[in-house]
C-alpha atoms as a PDB file:
ATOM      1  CA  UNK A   1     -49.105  -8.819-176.929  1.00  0.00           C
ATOM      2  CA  UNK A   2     -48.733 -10.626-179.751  1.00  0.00           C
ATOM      3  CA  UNK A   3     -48.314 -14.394-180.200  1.00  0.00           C
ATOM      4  CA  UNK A   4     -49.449 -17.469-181.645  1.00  0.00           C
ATOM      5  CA  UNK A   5     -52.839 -18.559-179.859  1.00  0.00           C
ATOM      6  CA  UNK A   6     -54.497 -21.697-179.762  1.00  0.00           C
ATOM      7  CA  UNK A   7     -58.151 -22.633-178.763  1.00  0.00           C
ATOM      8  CA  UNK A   8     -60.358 -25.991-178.461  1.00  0.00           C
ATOM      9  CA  UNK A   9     -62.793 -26.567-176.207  1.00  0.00           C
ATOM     10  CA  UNK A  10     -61.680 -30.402-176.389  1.00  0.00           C
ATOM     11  CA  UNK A  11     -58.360 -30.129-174.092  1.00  0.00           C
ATOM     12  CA  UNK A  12     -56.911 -33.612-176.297  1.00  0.00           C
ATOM     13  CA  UNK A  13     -57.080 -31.451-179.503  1.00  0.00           C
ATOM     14  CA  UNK A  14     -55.544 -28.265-177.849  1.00  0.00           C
ATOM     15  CA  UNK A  15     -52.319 -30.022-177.043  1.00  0.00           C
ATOM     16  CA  UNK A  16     -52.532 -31.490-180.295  1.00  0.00           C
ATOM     17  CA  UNK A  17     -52.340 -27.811-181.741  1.00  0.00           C
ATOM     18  CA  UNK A  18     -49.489 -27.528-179.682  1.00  0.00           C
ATOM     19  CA  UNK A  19     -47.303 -29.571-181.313  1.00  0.00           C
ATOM     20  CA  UNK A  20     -47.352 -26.789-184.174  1.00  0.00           C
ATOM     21  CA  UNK A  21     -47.620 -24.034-182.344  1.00  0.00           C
ATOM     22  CA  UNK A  22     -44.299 -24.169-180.089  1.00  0.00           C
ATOM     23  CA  UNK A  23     -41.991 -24.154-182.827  1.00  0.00           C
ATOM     24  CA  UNK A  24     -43.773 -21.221-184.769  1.00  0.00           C
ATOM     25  CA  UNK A  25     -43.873 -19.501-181.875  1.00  0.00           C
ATOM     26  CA  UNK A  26     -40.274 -19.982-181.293  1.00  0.00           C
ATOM     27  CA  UNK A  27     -39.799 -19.575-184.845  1.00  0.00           C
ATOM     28  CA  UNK A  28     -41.320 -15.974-184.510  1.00  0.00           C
ATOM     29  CA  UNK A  29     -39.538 -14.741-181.490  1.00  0.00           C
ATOM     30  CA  UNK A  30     -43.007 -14.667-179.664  1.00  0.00           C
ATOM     31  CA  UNK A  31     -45.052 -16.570-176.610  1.00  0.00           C
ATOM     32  CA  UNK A  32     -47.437 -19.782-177.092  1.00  0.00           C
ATOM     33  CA  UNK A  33     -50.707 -18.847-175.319  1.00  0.00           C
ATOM     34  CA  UNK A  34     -53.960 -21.318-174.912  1.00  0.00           C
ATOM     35  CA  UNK A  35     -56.935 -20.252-174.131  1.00  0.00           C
ATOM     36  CA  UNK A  36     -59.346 -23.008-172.299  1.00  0.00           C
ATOM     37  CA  UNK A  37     -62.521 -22.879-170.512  1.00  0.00           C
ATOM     38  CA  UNK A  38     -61.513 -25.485-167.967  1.00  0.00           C
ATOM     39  CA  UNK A  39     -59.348 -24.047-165.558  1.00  0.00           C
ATOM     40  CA  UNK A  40     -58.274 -28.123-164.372  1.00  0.00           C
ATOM     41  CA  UNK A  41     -56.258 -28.352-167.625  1.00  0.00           C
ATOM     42  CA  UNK A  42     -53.825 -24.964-167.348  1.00  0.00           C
ATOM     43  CA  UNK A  43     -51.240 -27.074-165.784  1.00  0.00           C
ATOM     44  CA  UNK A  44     -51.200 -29.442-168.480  1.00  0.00           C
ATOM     45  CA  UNK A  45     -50.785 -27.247-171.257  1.00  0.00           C
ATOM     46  CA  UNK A  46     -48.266 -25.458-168.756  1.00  0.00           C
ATOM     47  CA  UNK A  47     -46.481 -28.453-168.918  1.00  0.00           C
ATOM     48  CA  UNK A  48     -47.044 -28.942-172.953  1.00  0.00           C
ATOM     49  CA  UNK A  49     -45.216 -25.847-173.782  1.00  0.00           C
ATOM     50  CA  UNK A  50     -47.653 -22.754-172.771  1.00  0.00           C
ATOM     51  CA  UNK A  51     -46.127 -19.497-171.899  1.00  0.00           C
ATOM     52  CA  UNK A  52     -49.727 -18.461-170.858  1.00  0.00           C
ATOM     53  CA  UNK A  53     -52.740 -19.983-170.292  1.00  0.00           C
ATOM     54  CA  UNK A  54     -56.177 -17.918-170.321  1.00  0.00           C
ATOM     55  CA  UNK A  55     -58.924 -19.479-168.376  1.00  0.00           C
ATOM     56  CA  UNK A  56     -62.011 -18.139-169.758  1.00  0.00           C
ATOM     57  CA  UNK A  57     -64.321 -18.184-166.538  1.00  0.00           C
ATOM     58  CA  UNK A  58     -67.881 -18.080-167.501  1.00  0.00           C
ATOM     59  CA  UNK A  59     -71.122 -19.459-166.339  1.00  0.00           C
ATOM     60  CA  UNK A  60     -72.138 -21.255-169.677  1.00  0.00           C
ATOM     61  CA  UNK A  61     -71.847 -25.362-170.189  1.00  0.00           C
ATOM     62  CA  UNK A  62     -71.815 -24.394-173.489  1.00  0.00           C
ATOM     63  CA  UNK A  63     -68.501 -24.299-175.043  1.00  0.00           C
ATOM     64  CA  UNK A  64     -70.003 -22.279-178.380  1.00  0.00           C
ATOM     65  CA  UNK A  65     -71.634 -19.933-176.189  1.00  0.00           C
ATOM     66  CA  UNK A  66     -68.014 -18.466-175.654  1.00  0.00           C
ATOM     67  CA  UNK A  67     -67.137 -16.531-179.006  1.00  0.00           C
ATOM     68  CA  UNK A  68     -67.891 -13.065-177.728  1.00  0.00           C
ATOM     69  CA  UNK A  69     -65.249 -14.133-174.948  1.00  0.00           C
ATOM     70  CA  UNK A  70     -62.874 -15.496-177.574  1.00  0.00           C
ATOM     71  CA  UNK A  71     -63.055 -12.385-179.941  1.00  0.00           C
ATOM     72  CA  UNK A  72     -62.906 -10.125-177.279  1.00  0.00           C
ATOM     73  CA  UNK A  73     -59.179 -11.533-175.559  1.00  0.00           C
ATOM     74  CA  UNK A  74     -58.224 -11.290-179.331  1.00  0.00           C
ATOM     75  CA  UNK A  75     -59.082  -8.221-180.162  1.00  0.00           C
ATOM     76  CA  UNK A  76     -57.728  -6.858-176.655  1.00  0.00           C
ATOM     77  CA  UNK A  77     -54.084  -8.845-177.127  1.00  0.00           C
ATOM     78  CA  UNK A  78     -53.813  -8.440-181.033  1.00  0.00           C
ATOM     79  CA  UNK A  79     -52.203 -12.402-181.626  1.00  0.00           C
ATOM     80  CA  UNK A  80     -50.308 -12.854-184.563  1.00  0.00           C
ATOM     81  CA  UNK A  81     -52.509 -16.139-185.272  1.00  0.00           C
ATOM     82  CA  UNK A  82     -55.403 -17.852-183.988  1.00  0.00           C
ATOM     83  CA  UNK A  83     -55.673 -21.743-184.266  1.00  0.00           C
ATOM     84  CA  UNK A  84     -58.798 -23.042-183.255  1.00  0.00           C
ATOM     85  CA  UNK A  85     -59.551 -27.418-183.118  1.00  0.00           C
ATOM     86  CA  UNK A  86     -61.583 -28.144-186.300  1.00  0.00           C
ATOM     87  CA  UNK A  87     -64.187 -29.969-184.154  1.00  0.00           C
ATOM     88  CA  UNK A  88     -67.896 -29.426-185.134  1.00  0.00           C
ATOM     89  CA  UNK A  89     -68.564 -27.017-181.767  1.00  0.00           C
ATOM     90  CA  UNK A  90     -64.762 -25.346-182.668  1.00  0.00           C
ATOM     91  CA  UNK A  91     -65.587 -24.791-186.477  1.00  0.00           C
ATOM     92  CA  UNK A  92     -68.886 -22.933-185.265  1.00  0.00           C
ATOM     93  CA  UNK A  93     -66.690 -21.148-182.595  1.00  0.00           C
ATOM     94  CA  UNK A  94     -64.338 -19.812-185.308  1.00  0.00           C
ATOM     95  CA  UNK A  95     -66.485 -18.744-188.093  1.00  0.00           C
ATOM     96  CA  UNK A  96     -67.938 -16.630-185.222  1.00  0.00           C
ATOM     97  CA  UNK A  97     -64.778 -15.308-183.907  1.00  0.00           C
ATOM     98  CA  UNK A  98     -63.623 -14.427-187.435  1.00  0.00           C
ATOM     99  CA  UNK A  99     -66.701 -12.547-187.802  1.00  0.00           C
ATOM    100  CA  UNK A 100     -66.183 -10.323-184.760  1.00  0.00           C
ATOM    101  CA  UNK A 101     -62.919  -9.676-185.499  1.00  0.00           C
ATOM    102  CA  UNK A 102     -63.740  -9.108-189.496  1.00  0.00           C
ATOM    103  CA  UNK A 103     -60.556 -11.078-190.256  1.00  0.00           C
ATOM    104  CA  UNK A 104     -60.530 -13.816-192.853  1.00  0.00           C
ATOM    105  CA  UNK A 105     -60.573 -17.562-191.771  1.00  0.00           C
ATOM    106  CA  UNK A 106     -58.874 -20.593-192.984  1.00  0.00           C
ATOM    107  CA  UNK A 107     -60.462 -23.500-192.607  1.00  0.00           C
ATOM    108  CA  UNK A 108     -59.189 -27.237-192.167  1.00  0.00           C
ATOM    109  CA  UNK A 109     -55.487 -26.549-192.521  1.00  0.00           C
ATOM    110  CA  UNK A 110     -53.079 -29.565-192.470  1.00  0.00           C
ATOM    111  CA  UNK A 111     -49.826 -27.752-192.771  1.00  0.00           C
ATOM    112  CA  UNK A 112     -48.491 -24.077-190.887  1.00  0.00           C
ATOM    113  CA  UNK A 113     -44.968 -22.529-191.641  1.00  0.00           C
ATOM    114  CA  UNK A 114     -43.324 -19.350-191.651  1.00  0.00           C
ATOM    115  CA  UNK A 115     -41.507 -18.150-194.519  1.00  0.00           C
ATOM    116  CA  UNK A 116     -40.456 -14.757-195.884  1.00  0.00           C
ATOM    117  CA  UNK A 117     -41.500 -12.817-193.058  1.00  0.00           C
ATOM    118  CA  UNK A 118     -45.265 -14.408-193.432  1.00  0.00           C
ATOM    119  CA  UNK A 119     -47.187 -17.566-192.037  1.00  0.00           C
ATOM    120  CA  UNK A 120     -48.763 -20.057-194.596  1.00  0.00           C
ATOM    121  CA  UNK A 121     -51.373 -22.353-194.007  1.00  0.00           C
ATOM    122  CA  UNK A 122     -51.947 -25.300-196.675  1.00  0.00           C
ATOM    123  CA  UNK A 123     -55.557 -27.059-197.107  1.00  0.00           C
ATOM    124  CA  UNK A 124     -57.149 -29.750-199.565  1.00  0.00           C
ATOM    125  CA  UNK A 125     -59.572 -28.300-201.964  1.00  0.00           C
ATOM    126  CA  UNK A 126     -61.799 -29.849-204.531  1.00  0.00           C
ATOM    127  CA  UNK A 127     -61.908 -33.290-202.447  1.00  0.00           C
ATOM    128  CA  UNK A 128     -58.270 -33.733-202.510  1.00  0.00           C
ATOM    129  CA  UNK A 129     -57.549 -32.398-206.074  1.00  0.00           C
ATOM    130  CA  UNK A 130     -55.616 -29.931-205.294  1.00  0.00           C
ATOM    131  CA  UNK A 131     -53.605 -27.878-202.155  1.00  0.00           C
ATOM    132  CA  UNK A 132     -54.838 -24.153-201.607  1.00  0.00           C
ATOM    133  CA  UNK A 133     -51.988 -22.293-199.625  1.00  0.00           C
ATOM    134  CA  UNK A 134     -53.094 -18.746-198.135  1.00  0.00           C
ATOM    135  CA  UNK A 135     -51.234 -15.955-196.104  1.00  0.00           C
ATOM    136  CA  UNK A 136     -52.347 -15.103-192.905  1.00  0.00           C
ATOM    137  CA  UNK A 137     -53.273 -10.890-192.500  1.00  0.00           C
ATOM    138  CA  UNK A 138     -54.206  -9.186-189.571  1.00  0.00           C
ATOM    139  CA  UNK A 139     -54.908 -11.973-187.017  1.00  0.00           C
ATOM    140  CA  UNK A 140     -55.362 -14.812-188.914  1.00  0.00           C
ATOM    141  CA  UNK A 141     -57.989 -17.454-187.584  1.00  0.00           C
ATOM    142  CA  UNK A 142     -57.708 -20.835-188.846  1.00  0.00           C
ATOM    143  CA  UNK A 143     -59.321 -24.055-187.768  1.00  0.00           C
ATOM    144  CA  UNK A 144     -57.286 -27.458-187.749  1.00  0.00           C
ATOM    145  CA  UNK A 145     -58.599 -31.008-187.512  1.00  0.00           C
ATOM    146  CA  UNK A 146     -58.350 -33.045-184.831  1.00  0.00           C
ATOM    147  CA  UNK A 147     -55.373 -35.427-184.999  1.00  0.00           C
ATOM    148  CA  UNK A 148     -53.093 -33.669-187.929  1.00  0.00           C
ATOM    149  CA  UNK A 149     -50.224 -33.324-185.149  1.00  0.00           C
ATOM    150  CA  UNK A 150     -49.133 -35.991-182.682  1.00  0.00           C
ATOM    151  CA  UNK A 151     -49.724 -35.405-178.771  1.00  0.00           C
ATOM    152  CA  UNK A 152     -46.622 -32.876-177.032  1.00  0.00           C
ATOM    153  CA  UNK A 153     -44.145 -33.950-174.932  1.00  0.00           C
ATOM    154  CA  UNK A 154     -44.538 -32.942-171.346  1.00  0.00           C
ATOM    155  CA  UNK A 155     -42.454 -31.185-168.761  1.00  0.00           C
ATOM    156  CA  UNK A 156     -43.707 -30.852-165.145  1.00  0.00           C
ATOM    157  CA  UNK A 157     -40.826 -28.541-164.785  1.00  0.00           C
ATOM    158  CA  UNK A 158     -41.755 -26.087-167.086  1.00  0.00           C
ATOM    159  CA  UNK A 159     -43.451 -22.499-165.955  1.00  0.00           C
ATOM    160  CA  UNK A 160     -45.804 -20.365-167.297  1.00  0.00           C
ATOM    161  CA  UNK A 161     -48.693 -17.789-166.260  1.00  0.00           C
ATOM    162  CA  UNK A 162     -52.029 -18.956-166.035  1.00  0.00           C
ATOM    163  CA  UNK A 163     -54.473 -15.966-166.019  1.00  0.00           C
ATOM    164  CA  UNK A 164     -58.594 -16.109-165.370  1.00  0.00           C
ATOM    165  CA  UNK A 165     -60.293 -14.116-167.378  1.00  0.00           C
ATOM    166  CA  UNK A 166     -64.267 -13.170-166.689  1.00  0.00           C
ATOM    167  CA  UNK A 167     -65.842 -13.872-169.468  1.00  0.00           C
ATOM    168  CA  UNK A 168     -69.002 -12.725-170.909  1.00  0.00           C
ATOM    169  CA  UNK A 169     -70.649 -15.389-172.613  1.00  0.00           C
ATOM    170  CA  UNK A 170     -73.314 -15.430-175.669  1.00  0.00           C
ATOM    171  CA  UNK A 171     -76.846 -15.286-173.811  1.00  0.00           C
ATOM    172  CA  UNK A 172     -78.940 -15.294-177.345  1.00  0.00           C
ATOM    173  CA  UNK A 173     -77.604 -18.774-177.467  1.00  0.00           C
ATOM    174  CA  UNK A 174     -80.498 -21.572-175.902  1.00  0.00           C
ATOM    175  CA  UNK A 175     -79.872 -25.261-176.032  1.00  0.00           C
ATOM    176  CA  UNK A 176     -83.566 -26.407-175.982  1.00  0.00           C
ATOM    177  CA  UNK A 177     -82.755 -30.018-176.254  1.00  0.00           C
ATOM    178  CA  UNK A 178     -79.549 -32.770-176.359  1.00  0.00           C
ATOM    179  CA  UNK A 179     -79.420 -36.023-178.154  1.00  0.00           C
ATOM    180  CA  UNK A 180     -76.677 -38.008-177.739  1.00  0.00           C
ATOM    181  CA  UNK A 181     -75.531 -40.023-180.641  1.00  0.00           C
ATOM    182  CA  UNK A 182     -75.972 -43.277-179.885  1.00  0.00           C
ATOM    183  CA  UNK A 183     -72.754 -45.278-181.968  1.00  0.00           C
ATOM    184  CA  UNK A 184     -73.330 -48.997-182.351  1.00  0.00           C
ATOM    185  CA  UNK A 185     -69.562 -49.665-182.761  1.00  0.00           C
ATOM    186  CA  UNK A 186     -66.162 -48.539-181.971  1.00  0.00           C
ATOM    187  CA  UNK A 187     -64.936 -45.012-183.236  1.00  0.00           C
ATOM    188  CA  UNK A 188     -62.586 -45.809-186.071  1.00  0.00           C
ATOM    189  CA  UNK A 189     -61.569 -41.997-186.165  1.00  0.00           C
ATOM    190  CA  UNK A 190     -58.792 -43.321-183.035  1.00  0.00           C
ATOM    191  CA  UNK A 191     -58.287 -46.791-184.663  1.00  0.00           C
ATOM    192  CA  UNK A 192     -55.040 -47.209-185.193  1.00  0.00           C
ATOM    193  CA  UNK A 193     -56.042 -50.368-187.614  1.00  0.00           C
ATOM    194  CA  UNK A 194     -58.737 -50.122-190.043  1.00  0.00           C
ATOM    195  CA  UNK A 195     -60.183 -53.196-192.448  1.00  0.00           C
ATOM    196  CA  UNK A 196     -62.101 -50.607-195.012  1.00  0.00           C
ATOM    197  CA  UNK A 197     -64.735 -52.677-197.298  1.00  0.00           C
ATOM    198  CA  UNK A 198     -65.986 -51.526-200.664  1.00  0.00           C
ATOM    199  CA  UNK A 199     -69.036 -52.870-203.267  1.00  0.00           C
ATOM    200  CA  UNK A 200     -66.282 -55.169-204.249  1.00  0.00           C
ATOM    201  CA  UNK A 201     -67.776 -57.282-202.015  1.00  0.00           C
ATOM    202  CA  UNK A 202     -70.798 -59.188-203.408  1.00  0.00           C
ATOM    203  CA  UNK A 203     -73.413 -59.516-200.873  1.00  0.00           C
ATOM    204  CA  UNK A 204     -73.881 -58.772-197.240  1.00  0.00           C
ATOM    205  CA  UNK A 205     -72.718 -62.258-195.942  1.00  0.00           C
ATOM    206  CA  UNK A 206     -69.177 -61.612-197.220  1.00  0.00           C
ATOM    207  CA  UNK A 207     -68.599 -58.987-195.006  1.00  0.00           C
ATOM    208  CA  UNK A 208     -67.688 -61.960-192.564  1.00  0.00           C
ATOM    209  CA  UNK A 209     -64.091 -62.062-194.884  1.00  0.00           C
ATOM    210  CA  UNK A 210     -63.835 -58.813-193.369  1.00  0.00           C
ATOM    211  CA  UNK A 211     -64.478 -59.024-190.226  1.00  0.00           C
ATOM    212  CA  UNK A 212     -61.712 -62.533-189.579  1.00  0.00           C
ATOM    213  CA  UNK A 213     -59.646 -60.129-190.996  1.00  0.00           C
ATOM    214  CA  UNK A 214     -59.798 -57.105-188.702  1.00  0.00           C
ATOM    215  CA  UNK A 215     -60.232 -59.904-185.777  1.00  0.00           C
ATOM    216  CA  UNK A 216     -56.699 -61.288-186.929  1.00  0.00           C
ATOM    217  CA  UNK A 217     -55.499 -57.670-186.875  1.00  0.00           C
ATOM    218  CA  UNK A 218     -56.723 -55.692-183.976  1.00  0.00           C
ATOM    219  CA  UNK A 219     -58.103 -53.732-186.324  1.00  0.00           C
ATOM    220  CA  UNK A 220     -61.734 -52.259-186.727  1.00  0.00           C
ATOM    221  CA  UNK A 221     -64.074 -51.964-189.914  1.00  0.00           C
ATOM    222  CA  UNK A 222     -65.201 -49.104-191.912  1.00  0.00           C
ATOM    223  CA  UNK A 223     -66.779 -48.409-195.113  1.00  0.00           C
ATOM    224  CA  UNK A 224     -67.249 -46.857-198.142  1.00  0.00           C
ATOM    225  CA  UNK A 225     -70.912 -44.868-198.362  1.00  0.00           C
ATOM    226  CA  UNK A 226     -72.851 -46.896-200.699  1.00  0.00           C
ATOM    227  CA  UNK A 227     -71.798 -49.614-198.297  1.00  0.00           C
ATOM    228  CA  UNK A 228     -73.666 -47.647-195.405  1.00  0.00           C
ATOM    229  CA  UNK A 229     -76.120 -45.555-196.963  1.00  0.00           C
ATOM    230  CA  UNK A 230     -77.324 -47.605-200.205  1.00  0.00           C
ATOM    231  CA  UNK A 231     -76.684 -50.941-198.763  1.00  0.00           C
ATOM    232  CA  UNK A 232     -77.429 -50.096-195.252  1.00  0.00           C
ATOM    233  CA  UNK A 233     -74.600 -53.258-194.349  1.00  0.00           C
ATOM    234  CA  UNK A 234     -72.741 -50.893-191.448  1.00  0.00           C
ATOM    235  CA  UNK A 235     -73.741 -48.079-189.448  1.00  0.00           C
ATOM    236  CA  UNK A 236     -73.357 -44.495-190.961  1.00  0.00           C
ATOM    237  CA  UNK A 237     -70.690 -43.534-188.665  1.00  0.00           C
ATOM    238  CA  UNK A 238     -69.077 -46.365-190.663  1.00  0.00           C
ATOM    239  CA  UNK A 239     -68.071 -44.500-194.016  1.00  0.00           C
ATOM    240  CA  UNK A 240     -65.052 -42.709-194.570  1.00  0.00           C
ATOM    241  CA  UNK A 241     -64.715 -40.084-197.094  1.00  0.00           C
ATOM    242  CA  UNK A 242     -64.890 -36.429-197.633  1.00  0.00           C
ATOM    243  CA  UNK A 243     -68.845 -36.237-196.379  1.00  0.00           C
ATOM    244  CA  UNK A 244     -67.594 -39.136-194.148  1.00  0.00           C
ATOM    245  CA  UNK A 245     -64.995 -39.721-191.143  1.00  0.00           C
ATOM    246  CA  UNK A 246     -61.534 -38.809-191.788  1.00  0.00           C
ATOM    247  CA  UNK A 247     -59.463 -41.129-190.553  1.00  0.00           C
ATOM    248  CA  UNK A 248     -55.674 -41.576-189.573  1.00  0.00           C
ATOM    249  CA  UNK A 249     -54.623 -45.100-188.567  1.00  0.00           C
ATOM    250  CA  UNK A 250     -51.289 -46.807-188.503  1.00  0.00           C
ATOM    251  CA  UNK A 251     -52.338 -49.274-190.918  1.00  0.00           C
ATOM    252  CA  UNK A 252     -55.604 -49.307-193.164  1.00  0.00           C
ATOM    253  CA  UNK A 253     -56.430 -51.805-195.402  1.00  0.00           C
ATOM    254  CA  UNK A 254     -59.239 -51.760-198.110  1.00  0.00           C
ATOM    255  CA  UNK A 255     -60.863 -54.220-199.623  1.00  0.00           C
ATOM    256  CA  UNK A 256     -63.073 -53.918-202.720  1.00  0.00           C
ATOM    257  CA  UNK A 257     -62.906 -50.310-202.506  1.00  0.00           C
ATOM    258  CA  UNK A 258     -62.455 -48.604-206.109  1.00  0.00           C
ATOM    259  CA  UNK A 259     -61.039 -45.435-204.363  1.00  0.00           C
ATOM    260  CA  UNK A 260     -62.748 -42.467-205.915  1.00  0.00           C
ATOM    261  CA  UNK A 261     -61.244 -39.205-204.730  1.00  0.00           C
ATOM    262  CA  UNK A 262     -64.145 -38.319-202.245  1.00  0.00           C
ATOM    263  CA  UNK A 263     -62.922 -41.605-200.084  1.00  0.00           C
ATOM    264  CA  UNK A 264     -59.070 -41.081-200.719  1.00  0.00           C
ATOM    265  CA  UNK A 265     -59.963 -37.481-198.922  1.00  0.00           C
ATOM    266  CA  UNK A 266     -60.724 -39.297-195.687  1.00  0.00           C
ATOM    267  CA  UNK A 267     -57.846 -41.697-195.597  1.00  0.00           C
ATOM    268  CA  UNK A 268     -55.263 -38.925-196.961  1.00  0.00           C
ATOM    269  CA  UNK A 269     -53.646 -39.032-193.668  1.00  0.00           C
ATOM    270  CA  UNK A 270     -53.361 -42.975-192.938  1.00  0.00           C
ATOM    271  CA  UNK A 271     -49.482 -43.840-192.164  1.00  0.00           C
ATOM    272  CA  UNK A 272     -49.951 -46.912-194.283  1.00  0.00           C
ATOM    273  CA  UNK A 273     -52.635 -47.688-197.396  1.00  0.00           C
ATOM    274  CA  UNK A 274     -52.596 -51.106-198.614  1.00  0.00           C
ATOM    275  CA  UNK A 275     -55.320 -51.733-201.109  1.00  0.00           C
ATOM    276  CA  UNK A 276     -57.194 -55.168-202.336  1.00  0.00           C
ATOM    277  CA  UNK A 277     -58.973 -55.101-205.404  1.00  0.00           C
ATOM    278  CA  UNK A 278     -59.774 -56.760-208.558  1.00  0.00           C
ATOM    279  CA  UNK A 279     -59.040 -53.806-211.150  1.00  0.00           C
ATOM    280  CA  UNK A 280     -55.555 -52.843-211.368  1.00  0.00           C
ATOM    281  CA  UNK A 281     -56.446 -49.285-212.585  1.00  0.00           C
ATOM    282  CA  UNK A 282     -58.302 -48.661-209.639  1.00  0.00           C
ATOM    283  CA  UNK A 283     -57.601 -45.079-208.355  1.00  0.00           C
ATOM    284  CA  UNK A 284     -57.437 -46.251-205.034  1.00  0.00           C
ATOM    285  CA  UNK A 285     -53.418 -47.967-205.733  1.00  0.00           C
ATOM    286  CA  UNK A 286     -52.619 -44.379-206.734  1.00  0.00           C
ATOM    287  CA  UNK A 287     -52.635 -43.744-202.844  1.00  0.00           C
ATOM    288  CA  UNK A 288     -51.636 -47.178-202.054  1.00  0.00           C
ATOM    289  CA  UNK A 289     -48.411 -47.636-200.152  1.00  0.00           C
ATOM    290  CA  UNK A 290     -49.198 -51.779-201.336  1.00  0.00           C
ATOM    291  CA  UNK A 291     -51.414 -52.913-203.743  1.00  0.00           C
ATOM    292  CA  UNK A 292     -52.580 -56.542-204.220  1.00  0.00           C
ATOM    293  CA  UNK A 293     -54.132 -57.078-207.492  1.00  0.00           C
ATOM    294  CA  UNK A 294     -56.418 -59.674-207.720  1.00  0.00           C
ATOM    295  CA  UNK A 295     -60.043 -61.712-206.509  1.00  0.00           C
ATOM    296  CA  UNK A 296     -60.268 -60.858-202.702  1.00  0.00           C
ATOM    297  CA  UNK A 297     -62.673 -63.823-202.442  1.00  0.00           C
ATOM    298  CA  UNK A 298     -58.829 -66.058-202.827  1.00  0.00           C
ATOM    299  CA  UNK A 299     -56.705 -63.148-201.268  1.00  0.00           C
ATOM    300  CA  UNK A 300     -58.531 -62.014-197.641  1.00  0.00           C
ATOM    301  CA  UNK A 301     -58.470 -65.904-196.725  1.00  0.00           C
ATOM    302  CA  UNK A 302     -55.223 -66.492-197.323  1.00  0.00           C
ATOM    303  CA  UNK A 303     -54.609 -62.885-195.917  1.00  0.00           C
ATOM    304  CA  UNK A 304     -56.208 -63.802-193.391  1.00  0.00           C
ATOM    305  CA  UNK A 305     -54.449 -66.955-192.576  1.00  0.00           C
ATOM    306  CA  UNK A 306     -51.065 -65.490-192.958  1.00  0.00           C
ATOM    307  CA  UNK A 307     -52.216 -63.056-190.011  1.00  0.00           C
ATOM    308  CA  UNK A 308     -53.172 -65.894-187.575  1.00  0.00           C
ATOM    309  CA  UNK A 309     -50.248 -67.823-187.939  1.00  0.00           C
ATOM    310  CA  UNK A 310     -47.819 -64.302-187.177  1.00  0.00           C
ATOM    311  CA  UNK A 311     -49.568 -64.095-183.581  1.00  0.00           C
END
């Protein structure tokens, strides 16, 4: 059967994928089919839009350990497109998939359409310099980050088949050892407000302008590297930017923050940009929605004030 097929071992980030995949499944003419490895969810992305749902039963707590499985449903039901969640386990899942199935792989695509008989897939390239669009062959496997589409609506009435499939799983794969990373603040990859600081900022004790700010806003507080890794001011889980988090709040707000293309990358998708800083050519007012030009020592306080007195 053909189709468009979608895969993530984080259930969140599947239904994301959804949100695509319905209409360019409907687009083609063919069925939406999800493949998952916990057979609790199949209702849910039932309800999301699924035509089928293939359980992949296996007896692996590893979710990479599950390529051969993957590949093998693929190969057997010959999908017109595989989309796979762009976590860090999903990326590792893909590039092996792709590999069994010696078809090419796209990697971190933001945009999917049909046109002229063909799907598309757009990605950033060169840290945001410039958009590579490619043209899926064969069945095309391509891995998109988390959070590029909304949630799906839901419909309890909807039906669909939900199918368990046996699945052998990849036994030269041992976990020896897990380390949990330990975060020492919030995750500001689901903020939806983000106060973003930048070496505008003179010393460490300023970083208090920043954070009355983000208390005024609900917001919480990221960074540029230097900020993390040379200054060592906020955790490294902190910085956004290419090598960074990627990030897409409702509102960010930078302050100090020069905006060099490697940062812009991670911010790309915020709904709002509203920049602070001293030098009006900085790049980062080219991605600005709002730009305030000026000493942020004068403008966060009164910023700050003017956010107090709203609530």
């Amino acid at each position: 059967m053909a189709g468009i097929w979608i895969y993530s071992e984080d259930t969140v980030v599947a239904q994301q994928l959804m949100t695509m995949g319905r209409p360019l499944a409907d687009q083609l003419g063919q069925p939406l089919c999800v493949m998952t490895i916990y057979e609790q969810d199949a209702p849910e992305f039932v309800a999301a839009g699924a035509n089928k749902v293939f359980v992949l039963k296996g007896n692996s707590a590893w979710p990479e350990s599950y390529a051969p499985a993957v590949a093998a449903l693929a190969a057997k039901e010959s999908p017109t497109a595989l989309f796979i969640g762009a976590t860090l386990r999903g990326k590792d899942l893909a590039a092996k998939v792709a590999a069994r199935l010696k078809t090419g792989l796209v990697t971190d695509a933001f945009a999917i359409r049909f046109e002229n008989g063909e799907i598309e897939t757009d990605r950033v390239m060169y840290g945001g310099l410039a958009i590579c669009t490619e043209i899926l062959q064969g069945i095309g496997v391509v891995t998109i980050p988390p959070r590029t589409f909304e949630m799906p609506n839901k419909d309890t009435s909807l039906t669909g088949d939900i199918v368990l499939v046996d699945a052998g799983v990849d036994s030269t794969m041992v976990v020896g050892n897990v380390c949990p990373i330990v975060r020492l603040g919030a995750d500001i990859t689901k903020a939806e407000r983000l106060v973003c600081v930048g070496r505008g900022l003179g010393k460490q004790e300023d970083m208090k302008l920043a954070q009355e700010l983000a208390a005024g806003l609900g917001a919480e507080i990221g960074c540029t590297r230097s900020i993390a890794e040379d200054y060592h001011w906020l955790p490294n889980e902190t910085y956004i930017g290419l090598s960074g988090q990627k990030v897409k709040p409702v509102l960010y707000l930078s302050i100090g923050v020069s905006g060099q293309v490697q940062h812009v990358a991670g911010i790309r998708d915020s709904k709002i940009i509203v920049a602070i800083d001293s030098n009006e050519n900085a790049p980062i007012f080219a991605a600005a929605d709002y730009g305030i030009v000026g000493d942020l020592y004068q403008i966060v306080p009164l910023l700050t004030e003017a956010v107090k007195n709203q609530r």
